[in-house]
C-alpha atoms as a PDB file:
ATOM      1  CA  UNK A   1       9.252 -57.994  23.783  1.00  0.00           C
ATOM      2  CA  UNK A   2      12.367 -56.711  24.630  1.00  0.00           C
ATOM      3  CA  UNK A   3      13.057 -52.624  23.680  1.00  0.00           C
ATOM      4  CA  UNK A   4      16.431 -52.672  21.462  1.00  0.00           C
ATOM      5  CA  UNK A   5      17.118 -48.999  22.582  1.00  0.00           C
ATOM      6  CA  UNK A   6      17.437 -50.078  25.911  1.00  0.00           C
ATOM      7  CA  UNK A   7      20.576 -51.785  27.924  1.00  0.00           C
ATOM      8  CA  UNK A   8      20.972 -52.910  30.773  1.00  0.00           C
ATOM      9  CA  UNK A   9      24.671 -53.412  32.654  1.00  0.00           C
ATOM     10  CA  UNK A  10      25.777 -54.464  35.954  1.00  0.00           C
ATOM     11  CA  UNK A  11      28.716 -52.575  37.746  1.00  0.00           C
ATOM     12  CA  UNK A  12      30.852 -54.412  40.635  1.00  0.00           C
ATOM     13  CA  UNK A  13      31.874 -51.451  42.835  1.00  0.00           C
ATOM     14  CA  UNK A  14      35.092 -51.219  45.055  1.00  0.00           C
ATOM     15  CA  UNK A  15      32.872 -51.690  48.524  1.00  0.00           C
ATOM     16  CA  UNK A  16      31.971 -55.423  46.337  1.00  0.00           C
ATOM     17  CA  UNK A  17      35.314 -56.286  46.009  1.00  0.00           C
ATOM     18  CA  UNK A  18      36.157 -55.473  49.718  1.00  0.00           C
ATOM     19  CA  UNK A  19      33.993 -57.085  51.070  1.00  0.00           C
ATOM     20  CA  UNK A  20      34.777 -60.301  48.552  1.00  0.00           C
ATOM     21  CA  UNK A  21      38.204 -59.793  49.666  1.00  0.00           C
ATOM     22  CA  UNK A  22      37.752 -60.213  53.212  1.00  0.00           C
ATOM     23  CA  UNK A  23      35.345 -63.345  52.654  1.00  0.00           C
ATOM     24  CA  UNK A  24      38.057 -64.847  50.966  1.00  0.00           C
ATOM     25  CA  UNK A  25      40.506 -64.149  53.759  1.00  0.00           C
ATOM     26  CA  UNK A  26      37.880 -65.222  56.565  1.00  0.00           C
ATOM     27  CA  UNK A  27      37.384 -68.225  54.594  1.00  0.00           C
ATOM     28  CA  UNK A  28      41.143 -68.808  54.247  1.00  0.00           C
ATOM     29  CA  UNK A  29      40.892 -68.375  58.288  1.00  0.00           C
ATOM     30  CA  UNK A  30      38.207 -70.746  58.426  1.00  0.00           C
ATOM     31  CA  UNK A  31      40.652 -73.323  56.688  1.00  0.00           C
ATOM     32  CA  UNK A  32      43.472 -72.859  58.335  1.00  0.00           C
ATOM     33  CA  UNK A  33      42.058 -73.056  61.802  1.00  0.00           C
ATOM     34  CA  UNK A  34      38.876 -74.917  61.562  1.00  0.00           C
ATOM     35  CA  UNK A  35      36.789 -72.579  63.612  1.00  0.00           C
ATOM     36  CA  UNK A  36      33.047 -72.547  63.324  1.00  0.00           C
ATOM     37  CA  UNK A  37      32.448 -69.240  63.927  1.00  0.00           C
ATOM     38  CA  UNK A  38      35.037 -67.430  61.351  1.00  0.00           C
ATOM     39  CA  UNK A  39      32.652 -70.409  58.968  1.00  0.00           C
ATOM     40  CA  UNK A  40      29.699 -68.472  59.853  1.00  0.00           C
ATOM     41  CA  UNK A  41      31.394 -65.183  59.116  1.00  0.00           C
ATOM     42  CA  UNK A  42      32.714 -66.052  55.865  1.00  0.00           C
ATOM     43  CA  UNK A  43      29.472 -67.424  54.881  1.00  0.00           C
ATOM     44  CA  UNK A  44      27.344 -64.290  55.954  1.00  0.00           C
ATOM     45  CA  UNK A  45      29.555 -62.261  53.939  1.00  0.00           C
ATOM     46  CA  UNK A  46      29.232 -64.723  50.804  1.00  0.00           C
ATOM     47  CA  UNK A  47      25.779 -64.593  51.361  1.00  0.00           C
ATOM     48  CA  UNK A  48      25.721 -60.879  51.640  1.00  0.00           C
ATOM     49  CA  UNK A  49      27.269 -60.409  48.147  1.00  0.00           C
ATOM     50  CA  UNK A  50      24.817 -62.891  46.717  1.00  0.00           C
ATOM     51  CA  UNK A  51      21.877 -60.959  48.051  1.00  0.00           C
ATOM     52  CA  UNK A  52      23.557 -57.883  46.873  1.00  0.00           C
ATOM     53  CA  UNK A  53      23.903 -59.242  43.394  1.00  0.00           C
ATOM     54  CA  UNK A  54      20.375 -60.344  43.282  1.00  0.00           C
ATOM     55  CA  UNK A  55      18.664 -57.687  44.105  1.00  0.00           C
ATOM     56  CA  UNK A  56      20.902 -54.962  42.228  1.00  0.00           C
ATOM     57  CA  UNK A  57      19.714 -57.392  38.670  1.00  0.00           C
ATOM     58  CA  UNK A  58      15.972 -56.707  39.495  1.00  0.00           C
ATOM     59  CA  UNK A  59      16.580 -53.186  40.633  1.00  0.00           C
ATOM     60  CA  UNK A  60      15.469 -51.298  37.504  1.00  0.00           C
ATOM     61  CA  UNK A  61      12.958 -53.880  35.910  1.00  0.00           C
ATOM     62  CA  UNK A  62       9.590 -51.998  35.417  1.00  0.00           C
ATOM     63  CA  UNK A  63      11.739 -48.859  34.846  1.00  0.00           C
ATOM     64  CA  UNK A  64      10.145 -46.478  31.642  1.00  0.00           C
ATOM     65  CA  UNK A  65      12.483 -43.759  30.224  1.00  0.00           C
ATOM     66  CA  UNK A  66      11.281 -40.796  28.150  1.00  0.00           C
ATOM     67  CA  UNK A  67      13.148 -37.927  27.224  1.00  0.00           C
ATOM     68  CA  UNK A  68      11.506 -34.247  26.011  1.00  0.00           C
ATOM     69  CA  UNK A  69      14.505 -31.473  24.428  1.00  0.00           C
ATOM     70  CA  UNK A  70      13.595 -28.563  22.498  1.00  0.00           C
ATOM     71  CA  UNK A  71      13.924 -29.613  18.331  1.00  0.00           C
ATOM     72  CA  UNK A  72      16.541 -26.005  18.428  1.00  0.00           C
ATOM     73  CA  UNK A  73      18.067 -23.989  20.668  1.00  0.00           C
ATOM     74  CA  UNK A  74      20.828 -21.110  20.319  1.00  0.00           C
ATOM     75  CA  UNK A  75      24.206 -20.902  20.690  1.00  0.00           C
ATOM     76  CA  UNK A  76      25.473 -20.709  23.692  1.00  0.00           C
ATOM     77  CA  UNK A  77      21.831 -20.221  25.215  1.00  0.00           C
ATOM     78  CA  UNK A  78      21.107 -22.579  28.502  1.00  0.00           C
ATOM     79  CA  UNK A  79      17.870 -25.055  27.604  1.00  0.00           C
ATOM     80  CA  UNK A  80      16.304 -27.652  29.640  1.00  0.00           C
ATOM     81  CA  UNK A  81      16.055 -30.911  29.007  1.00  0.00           C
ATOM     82  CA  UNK A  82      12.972 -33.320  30.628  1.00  0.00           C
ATOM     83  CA  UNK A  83      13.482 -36.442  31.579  1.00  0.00           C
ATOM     84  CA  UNK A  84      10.754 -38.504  32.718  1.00  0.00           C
ATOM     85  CA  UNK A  85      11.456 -42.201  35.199  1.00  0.00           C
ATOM     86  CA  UNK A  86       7.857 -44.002  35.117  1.00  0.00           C
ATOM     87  CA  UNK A  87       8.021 -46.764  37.662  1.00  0.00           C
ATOM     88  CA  UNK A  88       5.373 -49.756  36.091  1.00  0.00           C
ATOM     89  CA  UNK A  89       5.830 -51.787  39.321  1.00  0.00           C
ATOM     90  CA  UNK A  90       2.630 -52.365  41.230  1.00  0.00           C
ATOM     91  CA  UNK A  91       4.077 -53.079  44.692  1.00  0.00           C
ATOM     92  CA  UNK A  92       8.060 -52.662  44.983  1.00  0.00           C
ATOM     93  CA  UNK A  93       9.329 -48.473  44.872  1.00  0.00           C
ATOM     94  CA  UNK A  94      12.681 -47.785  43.480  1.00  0.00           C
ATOM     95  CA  UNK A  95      15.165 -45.497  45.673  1.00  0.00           C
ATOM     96  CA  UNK A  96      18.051 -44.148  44.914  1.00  0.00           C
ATOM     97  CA  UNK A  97      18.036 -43.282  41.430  1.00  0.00           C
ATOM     98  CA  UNK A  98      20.592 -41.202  38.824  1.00  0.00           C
ATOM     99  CA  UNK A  99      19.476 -39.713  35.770  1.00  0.00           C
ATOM    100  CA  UNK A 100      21.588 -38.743  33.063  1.00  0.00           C
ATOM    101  CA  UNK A 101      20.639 -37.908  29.824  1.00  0.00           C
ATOM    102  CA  UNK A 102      22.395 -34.279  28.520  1.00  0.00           C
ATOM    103  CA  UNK A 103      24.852 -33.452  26.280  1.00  0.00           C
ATOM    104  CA  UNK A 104      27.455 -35.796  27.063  1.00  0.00           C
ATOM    105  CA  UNK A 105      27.517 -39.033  29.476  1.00  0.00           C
ATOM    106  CA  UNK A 106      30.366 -37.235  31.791  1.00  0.00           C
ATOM    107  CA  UNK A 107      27.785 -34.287  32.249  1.00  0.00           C
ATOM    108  CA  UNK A 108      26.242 -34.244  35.851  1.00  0.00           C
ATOM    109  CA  UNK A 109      22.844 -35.310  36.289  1.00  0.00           C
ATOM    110  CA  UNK A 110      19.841 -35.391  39.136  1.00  0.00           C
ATOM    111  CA  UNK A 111      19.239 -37.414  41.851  1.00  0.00           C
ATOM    112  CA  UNK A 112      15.526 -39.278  42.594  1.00  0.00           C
ATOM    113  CA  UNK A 113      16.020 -40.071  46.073  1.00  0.00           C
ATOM    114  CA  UNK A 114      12.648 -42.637  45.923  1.00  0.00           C
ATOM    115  CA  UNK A 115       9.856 -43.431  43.119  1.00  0.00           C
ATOM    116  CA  UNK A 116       7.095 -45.397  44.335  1.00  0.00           C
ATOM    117  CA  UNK A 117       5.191 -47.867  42.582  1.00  0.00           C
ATOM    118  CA  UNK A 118       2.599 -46.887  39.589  1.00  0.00           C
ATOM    119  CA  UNK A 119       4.213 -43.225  39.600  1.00  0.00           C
ATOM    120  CA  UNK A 120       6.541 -41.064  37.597  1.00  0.00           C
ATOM    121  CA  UNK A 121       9.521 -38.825  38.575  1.00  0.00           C
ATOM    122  CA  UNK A 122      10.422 -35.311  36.734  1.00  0.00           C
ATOM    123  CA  UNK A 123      13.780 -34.975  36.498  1.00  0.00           C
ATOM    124  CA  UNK A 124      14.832 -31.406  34.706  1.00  0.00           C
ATOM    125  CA  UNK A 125      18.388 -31.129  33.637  1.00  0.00           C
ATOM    126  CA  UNK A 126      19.414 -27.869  31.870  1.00  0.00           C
ATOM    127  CA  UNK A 127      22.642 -27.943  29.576  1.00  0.00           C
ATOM    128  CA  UNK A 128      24.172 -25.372  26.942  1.00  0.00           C
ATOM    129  CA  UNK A 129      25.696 -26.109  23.548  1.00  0.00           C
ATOM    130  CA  UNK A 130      28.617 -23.480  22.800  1.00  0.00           C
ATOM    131  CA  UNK A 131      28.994 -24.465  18.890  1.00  0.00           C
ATOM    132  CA  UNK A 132      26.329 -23.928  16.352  1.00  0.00           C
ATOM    133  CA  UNK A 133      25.095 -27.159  14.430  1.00  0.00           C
ATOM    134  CA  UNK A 134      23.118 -30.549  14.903  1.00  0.00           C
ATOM    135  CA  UNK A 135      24.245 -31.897  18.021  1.00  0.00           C
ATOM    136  CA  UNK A 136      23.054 -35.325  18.844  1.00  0.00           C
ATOM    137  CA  UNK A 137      22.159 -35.777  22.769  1.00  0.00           C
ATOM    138  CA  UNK A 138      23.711 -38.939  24.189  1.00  0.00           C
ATOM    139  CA  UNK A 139      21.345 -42.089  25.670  1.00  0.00           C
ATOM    140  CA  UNK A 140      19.652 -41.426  28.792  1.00  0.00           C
ATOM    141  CA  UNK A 141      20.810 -43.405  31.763  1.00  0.00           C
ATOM    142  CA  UNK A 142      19.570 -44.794  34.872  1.00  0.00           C
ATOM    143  CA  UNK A 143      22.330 -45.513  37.483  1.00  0.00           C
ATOM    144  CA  UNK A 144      20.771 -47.565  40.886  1.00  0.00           C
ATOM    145  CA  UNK A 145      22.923 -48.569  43.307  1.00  0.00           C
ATOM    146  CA  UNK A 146      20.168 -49.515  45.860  1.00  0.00           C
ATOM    147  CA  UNK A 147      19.657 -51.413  47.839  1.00  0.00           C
ATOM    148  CA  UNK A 148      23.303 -52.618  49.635  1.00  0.00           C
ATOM    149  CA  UNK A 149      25.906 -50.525  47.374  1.00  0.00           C
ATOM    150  CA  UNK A 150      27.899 -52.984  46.628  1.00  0.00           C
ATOM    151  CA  UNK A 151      26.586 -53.553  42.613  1.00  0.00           C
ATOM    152  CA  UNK A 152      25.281 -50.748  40.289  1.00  0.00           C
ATOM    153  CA  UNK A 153      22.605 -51.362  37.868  1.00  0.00           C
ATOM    154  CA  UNK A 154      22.353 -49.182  34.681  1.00  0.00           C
ATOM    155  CA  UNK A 155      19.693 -48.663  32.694  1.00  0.00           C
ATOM    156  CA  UNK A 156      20.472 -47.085  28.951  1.00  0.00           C
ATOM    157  CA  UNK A 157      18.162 -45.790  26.472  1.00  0.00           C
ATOM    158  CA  UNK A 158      19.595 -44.292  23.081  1.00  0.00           C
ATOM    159  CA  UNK A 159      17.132 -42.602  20.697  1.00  0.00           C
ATOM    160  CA  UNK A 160      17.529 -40.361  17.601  1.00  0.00           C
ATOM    161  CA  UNK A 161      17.225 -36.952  19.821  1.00  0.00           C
ATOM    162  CA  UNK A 162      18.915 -34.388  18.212  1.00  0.00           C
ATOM    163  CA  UNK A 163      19.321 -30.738  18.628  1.00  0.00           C
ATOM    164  CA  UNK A 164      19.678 -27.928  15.981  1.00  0.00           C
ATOM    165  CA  UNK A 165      22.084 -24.980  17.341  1.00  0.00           C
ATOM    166  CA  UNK A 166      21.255 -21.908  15.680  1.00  0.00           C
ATOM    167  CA  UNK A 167      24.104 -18.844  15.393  1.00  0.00           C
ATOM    168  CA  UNK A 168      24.305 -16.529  18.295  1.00  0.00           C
ATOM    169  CA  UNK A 169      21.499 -13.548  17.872  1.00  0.00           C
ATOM    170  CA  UNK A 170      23.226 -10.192  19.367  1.00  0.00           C
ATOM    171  CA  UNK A 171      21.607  -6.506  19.043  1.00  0.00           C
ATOM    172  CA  UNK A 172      22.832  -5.057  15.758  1.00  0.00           C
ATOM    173  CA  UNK A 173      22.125  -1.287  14.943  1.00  0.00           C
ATOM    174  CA  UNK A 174      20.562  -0.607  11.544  1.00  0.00           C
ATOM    175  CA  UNK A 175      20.158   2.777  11.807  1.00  0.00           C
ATOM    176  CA  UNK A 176      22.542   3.533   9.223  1.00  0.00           C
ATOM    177  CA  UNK A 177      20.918   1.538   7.102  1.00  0.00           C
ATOM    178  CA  UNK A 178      17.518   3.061   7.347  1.00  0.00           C
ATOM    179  CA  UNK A 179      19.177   6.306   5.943  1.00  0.00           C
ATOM    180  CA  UNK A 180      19.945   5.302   2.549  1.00  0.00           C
ATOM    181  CA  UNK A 181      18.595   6.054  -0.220  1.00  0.00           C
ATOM    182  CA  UNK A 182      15.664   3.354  -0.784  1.00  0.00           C
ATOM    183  CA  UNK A 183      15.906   1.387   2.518  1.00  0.00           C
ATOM    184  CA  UNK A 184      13.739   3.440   4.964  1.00  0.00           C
ATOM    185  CA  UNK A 185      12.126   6.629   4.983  1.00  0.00           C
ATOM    186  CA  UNK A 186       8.752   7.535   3.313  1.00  0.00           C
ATOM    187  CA  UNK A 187       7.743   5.340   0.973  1.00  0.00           C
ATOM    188  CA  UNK A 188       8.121   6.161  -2.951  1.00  0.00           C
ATOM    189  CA  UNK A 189       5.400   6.127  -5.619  1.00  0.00           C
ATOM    190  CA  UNK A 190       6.801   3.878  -8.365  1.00  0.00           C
ATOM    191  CA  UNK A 191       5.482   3.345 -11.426  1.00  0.00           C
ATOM    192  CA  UNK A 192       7.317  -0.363 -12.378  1.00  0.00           C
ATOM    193  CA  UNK A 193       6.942  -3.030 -10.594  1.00  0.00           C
ATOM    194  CA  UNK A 194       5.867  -2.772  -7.265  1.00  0.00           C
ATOM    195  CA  UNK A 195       4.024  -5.372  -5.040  1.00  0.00           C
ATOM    196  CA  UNK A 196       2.371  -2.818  -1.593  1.00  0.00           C
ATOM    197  CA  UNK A 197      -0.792  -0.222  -2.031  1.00  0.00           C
ATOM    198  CA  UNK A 198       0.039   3.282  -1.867  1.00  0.00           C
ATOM    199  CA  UNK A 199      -2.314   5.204  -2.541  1.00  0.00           C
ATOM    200  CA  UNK A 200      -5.117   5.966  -5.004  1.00  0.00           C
ATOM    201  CA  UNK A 201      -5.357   8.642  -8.140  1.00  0.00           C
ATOM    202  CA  UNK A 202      -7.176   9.535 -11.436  1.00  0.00           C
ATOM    203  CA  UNK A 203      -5.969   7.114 -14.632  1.00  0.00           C
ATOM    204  CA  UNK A 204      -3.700   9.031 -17.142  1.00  0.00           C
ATOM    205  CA  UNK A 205      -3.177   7.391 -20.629  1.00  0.00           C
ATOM    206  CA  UNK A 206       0.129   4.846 -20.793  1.00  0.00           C
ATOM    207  CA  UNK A 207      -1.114   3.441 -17.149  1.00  0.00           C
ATOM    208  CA  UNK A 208      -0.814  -0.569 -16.873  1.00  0.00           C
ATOM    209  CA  UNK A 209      -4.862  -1.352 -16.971  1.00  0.00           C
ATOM    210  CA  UNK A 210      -3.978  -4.563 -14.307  1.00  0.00           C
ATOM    211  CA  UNK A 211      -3.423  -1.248 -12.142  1.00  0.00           C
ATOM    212  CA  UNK A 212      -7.481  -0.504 -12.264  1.00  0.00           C
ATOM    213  CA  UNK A 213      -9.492  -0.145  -9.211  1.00  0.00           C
ATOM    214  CA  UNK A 214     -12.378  -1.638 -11.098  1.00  0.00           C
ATOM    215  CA  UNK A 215     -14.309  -1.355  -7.496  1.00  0.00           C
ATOM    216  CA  UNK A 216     -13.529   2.206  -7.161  1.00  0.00           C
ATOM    217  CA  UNK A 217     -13.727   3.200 -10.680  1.00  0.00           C
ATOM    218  CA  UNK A 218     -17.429   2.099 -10.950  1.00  0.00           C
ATOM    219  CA  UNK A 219     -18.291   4.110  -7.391  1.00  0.00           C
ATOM    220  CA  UNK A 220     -16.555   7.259  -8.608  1.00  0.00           C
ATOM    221  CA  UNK A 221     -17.703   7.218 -12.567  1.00  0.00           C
ATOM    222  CA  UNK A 222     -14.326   7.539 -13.468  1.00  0.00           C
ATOM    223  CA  UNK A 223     -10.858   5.322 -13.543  1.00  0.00           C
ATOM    224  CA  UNK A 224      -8.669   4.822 -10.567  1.00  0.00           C
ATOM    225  CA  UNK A 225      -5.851   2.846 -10.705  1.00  0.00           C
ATOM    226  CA  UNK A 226      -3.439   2.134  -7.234  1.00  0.00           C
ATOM    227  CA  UNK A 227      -0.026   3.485  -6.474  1.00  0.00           C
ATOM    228  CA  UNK A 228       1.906   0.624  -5.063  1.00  0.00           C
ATOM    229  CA  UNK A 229       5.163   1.084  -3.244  1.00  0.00           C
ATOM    230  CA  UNK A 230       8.783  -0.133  -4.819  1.00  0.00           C
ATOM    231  CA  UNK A 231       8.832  -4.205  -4.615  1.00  0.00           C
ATOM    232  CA  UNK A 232      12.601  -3.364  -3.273  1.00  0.00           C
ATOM    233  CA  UNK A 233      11.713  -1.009  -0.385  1.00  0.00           C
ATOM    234  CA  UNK A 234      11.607  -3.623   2.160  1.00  0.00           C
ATOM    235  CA  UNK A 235      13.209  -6.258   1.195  1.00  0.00           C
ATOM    236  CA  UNK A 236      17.091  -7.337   2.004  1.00  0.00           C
ATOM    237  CA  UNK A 237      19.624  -9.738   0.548  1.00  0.00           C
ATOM    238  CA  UNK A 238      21.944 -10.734   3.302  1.00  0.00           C
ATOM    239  CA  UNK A 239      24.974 -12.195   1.049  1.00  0.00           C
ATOM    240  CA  UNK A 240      27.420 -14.397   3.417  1.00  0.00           C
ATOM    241  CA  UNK A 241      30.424 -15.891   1.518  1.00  0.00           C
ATOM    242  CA  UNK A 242      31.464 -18.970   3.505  1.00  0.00           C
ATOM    243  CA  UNK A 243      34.561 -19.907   1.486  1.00  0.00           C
ATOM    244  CA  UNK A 244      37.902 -20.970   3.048  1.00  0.00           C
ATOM    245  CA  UNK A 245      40.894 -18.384   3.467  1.00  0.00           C
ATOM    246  CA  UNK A 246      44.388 -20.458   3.401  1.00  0.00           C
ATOM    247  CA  UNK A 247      46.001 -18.663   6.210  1.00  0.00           C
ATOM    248  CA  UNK A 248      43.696 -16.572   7.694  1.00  0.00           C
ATOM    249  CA  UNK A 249      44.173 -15.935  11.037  1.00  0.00           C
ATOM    250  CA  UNK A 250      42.084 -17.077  13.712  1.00  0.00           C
ATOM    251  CA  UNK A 251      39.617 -18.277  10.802  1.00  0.00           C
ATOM    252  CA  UNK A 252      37.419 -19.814  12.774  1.00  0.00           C
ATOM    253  CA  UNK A 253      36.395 -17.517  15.336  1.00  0.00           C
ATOM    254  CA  UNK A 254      35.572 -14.822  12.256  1.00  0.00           C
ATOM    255  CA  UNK A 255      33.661 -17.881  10.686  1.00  0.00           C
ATOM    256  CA  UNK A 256      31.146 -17.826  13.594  1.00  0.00           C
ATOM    257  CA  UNK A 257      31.038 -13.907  14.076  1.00  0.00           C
ATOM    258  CA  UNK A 258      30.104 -13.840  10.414  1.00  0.00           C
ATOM    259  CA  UNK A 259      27.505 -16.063  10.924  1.00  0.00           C
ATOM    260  CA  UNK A 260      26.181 -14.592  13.862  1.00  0.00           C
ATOM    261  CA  UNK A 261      26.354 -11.175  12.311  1.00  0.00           C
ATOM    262  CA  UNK A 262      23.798 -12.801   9.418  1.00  0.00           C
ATOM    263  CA  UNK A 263      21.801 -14.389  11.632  1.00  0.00           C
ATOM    264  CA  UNK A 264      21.428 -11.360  13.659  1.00  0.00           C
ATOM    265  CA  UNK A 265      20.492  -9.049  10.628  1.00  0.00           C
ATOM    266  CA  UNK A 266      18.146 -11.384   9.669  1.00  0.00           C
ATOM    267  CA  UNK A 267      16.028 -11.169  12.217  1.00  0.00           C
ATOM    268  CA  UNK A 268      16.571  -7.531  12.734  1.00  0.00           C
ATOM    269  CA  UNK A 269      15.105  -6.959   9.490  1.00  0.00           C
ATOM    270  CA  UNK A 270      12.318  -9.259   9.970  1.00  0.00           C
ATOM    271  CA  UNK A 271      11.013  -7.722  13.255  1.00  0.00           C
ATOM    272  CA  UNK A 272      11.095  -4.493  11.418  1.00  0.00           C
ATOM    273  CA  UNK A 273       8.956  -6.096   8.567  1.00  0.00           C
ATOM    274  CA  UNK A 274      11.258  -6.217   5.695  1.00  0.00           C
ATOM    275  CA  UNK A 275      11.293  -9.264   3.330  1.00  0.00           C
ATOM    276  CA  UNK A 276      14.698 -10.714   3.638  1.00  0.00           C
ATOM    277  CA  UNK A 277      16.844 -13.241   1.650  1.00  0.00           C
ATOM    278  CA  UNK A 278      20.385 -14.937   2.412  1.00  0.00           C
ATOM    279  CA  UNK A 279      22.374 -16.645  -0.235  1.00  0.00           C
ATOM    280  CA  UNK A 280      26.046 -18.120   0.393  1.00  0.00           C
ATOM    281  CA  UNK A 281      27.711 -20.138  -2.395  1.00  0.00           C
ATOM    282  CA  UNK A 282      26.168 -23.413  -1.934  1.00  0.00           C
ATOM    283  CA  UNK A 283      22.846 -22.352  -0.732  1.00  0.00           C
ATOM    284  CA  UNK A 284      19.747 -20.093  -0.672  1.00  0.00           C
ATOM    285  CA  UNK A 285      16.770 -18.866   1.756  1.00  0.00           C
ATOM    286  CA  UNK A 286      14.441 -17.101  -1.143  1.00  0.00           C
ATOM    287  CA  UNK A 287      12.778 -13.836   0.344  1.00  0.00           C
ATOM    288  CA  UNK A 288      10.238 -14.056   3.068  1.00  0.00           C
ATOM    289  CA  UNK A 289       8.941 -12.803   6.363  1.00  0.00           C
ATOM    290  CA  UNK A 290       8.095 -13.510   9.506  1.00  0.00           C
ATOM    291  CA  UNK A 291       9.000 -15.592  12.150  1.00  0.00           C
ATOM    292  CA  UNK A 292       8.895 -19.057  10.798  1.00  0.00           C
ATOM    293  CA  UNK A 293      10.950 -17.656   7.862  1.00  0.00           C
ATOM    294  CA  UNK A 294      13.259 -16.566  10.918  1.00  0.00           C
ATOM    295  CA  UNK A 295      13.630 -20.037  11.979  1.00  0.00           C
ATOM    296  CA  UNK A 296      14.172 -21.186   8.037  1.00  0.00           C
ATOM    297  CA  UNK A 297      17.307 -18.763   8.099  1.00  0.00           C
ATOM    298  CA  UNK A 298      18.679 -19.782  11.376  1.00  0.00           C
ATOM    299  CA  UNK A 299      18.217 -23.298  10.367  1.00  0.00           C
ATOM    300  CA  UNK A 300      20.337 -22.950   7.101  1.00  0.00           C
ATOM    301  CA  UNK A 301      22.691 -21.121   9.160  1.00  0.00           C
ATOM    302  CA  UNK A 302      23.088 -24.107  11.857  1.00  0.00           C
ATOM    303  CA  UNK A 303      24.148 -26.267   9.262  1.00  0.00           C
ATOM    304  CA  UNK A 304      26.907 -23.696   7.320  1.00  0.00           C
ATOM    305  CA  UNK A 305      30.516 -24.653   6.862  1.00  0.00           C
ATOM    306  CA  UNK A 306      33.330 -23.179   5.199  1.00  0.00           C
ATOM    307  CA  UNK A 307      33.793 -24.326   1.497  1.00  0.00           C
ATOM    308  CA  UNK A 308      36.830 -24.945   0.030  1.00  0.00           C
ATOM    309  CA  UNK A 309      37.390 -22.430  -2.608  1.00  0.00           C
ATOM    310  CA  UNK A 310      38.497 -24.759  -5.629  1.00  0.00           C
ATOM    311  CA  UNK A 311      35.299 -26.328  -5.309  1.00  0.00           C
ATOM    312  CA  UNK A 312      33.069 -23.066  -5.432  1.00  0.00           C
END
């Protein structure tokens, strides 16, 4: 059954219609001057082209396409993309082969200079997205123009592949930060909410009994409840506000820095084991740490656009 994903198209170069040009004019010759031999060169160029033609429709039959690219990538960060040319033939090798398959079909591609039969080429492409977002990656395609050059065959294969850009992470110095009051530093002893042990003392009346070290009490013979630290110590609310500015100049370009300057607190804080949050007007990351909370930021990020402001 045939693949719908896949196309198939024929290309009649310039060397085609040369060398259909001079048939017709030997032909012409032929005619006019009713020469056998100028018949037999007309006819072994018609025959040429017809050969040509032939063989360049059955050039890429047996020809499997697959296609590997990272689900998310950075901004402007180089990736590789994997394309992999299975040749299902049992006898006949393919030669000559063009793969294309990155971000856009006028992007260069790589050259498989000969696939034999039964076996599979690796063709690595690398390619770089400079705006954030979900970029779609156009159909792979398989040029041949093997074997007289006079026809090129192309194989096309479109899929869903896509490609979340993330912001642009840059160093970002939080050392002012860590000064202030409640941020960094040694920890606190709080006695409201708190969600991290402390530390460990005697019970004094008024103390929240869900506070008990029922464990410890019963070793010691007396009550011990736990010091916890402040629930707020480590964690951050990263607050971006994404709507429009009429006039603002150069809007965009601050649009991105913006969002690269979240992105890139947001991860600072994480690798430093804070609980972090980001909230812009149309959407939320609740706090959370770690790396795959990382990659739930950037992702919310890669998919921010300005709002307009009478719709806030």
């Amino acid at each position: 059954m045939k693949d719908p994903r896949i196309q198939y198209r024929l290309k009649i170069r310039p060397s085609a219609w040369a060398f259909a040009t001079i048939a017709i004019l030997v032909q012409a010759a032929a005619w006019n001057t009713n020469t056998n031999l100028l018949y037999l060169i007309s006819s072994a160029l018609v025959s040429f082209l017809v050969v040509g033609f032939v063989l360049a429709l059955v050039s890429l039959r047996g020809v499997q396409v697959w296609r590997e690219a990272p689900s998310a990538v950075h901004r402007e960060d180089p990736f590789g993309i994997s394309i992999l040319v299975t040749n299902t033939r049992r006898r006949l090798s393919l030669r000559s082969l063009r793969v294309m398959g990155r971000i856009n079909a006028e992007d260069g591609g790589a050259y498989i200079p000969a696939l034999p039969a039964g076996e599979t080429a690796h063709a690595r492409l690398s390619a770089v997205f400079p705006t954030r977002g979900v970029h779609p990656l156009c159909p792979v395609v398989v040029k041949s123009g093997w074997p007289l050059g006079l026809f090129e065959r192309t194989l096309t294969r479109s899929d869903s592949a896509e490609v979340v850009v993330y912001p642009k992470v840059r160093t970002v110095r939080i050392g002012t930060l860590d000064e202030l009051q409640g941020i960094g530093g040694t920890p606190s002893v709080s006695e409201g909410e708190s969600d991290e042990f402390f530390s460990l003392r005697d019970y004094v009346p008024c103390d929240d009994l869900r506070r008990i070290s029922w464990r410890v009490s019963a070793r010691v013979g007396h009550l011990i409840v736990r010091n916890l630290e402040p629930s707020t110590a480590h964690n951050i609310l990263i607050g971006l506000d994404t709507r429009y500015v009429e006039g603002a100049e150069d809007f965009e370009r601050h649009f991105e820095d913006a969002i690269d300057l979240a992105a890139s607190l947001a991860l600072t804080f994480l690798n430093r084991h804070y609980s972090v949050a980001v909230t812009t007007p149309d959407a939320r990351i609740a706090l959370g740490d770690g790396s795959s909370h990382a990659l739930k930021i950037f992702d919310m990020l890669a998919r921010v656009s300005p709002l307009d402001p009478d719709r806030v």
